[in-house]
N, C-alpha and C. Protein backbone atom coordinates (compact mmCIF):
# COMPACT_ATOMS: atom_id res chain seq x y z
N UNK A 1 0.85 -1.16 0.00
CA UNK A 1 0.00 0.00 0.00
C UNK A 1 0.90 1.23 0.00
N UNK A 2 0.66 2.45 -0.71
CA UNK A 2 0.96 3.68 -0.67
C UNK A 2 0.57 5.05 -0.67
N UNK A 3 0.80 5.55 0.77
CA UNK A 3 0.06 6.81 1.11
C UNK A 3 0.74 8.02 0.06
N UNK A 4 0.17 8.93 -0.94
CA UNK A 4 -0.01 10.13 -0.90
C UNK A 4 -0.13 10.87 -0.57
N UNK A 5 0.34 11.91 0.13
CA UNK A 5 -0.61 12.75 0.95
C UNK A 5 -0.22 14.16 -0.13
N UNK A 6 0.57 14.25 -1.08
CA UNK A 6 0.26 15.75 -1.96
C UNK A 6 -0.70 15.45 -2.53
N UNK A 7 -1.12 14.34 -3.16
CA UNK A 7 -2.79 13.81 -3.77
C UNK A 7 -3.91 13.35 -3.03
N UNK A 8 -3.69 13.32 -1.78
CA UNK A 8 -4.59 12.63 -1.11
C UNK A 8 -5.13 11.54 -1.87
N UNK A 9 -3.96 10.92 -1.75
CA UNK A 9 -4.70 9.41 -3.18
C UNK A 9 -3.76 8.03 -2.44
N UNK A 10 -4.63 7.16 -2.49
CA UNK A 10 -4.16 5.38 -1.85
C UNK A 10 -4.03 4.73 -2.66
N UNK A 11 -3.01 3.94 -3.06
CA UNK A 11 -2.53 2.74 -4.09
C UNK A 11 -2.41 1.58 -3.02
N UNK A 12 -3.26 0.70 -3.75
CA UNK A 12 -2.96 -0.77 -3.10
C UNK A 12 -2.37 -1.62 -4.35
N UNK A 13 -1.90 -2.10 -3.99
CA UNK A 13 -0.93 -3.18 -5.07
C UNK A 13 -1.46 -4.79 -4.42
N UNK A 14 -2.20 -5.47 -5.17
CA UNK A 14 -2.54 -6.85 -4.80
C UNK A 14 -1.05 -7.98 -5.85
N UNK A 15 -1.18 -9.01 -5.94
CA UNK A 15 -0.68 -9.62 -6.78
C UNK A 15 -1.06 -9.60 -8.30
N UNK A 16 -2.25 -9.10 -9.04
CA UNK A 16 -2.31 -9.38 -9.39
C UNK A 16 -2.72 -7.62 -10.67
N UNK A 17 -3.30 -7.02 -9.72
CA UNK A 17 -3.63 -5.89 -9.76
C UNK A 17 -3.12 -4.52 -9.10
N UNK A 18 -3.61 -3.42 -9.66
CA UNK A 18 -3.24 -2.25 -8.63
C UNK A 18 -4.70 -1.07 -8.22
N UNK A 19 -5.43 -1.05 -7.36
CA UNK A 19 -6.17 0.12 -6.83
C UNK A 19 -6.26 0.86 -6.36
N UNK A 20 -6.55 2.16 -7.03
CA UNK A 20 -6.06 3.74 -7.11
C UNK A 20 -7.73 4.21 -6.50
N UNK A 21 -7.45 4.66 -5.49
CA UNK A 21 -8.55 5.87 -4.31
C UNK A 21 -7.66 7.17 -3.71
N UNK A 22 -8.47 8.34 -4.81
CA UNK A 22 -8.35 9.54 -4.83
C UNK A 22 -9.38 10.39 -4.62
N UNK A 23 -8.72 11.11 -2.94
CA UNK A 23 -10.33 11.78 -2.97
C UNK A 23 -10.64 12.92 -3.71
N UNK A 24 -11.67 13.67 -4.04
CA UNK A 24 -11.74 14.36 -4.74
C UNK A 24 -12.77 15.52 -4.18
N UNK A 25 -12.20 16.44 -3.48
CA UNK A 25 -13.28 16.67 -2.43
C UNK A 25 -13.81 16.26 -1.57
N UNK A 26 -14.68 16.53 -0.40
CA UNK A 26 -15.40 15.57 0.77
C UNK A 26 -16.20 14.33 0.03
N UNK A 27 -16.98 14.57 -1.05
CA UNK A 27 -17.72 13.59 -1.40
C UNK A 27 -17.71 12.82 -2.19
N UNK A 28 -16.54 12.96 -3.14
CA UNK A 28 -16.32 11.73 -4.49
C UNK A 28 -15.11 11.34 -4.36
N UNK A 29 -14.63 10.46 -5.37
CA UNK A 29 -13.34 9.66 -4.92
C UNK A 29 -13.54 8.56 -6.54
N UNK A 30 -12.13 9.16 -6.89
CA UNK A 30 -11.41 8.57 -8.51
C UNK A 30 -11.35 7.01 -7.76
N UNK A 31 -11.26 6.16 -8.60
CA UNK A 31 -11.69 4.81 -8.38
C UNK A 31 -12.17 3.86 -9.38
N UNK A 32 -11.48 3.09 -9.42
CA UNK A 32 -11.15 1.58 -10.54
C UNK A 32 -12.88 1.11 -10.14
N UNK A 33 -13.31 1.29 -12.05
CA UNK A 33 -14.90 0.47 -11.59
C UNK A 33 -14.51 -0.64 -11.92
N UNK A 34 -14.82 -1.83 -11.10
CA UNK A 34 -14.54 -3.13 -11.33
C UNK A 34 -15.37 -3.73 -12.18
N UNK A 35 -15.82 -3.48 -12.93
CA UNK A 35 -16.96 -4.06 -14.25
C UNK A 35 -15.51 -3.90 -15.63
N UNK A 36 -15.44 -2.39 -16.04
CA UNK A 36 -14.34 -2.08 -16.73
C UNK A 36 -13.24 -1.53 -16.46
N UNK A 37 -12.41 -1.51 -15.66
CA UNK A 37 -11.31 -1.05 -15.05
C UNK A 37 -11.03 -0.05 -15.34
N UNK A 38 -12.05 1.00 -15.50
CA UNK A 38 -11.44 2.39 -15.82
C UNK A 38 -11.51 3.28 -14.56
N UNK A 39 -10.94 4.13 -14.50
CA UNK A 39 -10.93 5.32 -13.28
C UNK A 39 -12.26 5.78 -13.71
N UNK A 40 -13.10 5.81 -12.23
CA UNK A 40 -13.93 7.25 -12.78
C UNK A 40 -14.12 7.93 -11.32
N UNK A 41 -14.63 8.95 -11.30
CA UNK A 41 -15.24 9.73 -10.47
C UNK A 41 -16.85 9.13 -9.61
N UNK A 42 -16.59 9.01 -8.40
CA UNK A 42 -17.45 8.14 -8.31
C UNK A 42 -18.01 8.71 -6.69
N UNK A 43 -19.48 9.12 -6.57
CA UNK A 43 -19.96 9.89 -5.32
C UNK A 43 -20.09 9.12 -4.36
N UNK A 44 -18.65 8.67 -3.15
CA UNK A 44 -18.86 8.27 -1.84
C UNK A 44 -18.56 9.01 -0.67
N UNK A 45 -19.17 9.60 -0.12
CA UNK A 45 -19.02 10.84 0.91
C UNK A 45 -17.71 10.11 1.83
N UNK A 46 -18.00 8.84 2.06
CA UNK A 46 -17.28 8.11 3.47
C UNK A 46 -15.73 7.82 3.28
N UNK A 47 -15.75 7.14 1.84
CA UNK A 47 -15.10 7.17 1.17
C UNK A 47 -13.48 7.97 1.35
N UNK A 48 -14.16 9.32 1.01
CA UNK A 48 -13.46 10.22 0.73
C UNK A 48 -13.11 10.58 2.03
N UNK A 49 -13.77 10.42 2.99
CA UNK A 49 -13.40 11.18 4.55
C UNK A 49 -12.38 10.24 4.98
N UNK A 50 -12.72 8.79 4.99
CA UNK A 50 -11.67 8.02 4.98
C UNK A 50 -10.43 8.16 4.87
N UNK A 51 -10.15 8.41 3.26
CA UNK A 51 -8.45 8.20 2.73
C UNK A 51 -8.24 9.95 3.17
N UNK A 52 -8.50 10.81 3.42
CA UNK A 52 -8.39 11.91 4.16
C UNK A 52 -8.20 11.67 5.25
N UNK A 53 -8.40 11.03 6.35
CA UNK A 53 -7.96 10.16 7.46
C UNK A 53 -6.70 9.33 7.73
N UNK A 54 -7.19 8.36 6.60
CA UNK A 54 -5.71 7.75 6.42
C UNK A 54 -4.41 8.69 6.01
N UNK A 55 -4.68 9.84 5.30
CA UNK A 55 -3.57 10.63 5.17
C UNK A 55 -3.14 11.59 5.90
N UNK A 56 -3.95 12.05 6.65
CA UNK A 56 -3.66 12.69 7.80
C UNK A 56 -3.14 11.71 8.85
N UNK A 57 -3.56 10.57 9.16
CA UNK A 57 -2.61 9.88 10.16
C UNK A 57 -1.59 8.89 9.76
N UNK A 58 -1.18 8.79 8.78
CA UNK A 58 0.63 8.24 8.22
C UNK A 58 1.26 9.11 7.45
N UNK A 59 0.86 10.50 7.46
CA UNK A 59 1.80 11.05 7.02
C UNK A 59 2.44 12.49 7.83
């Protein structure tokens, strides 16, 4: 896993894959749709408060 904190953005690296969560404001958050693996913009309030959390406390 890798914290951002100039992007406020989380990379997880699985084996096999990689997933990119960028918040984008309080309420949306860039994010791999798992149907077609494209980034999109995608409205999760919690989401976003979250990896704003996580970046405020490891970095």
């Amino acid at each position: 896993m890798r914290v951002d904190g100039d992007n406020f953005k989380i990379d997880v690296n699985t084996e096999t894959e990689m997933f990119r969560f960028k918040a984008k404001g309080l309420d949306s958050v860039i994010m791999k749709d798992v149907k077609t693996g494209i980034l999109q913009l995608t409205f999760d309030p919690a989401l976003a408060q979250g990896i704003y959390n996580i970046v405020d406390e490891y970095l």
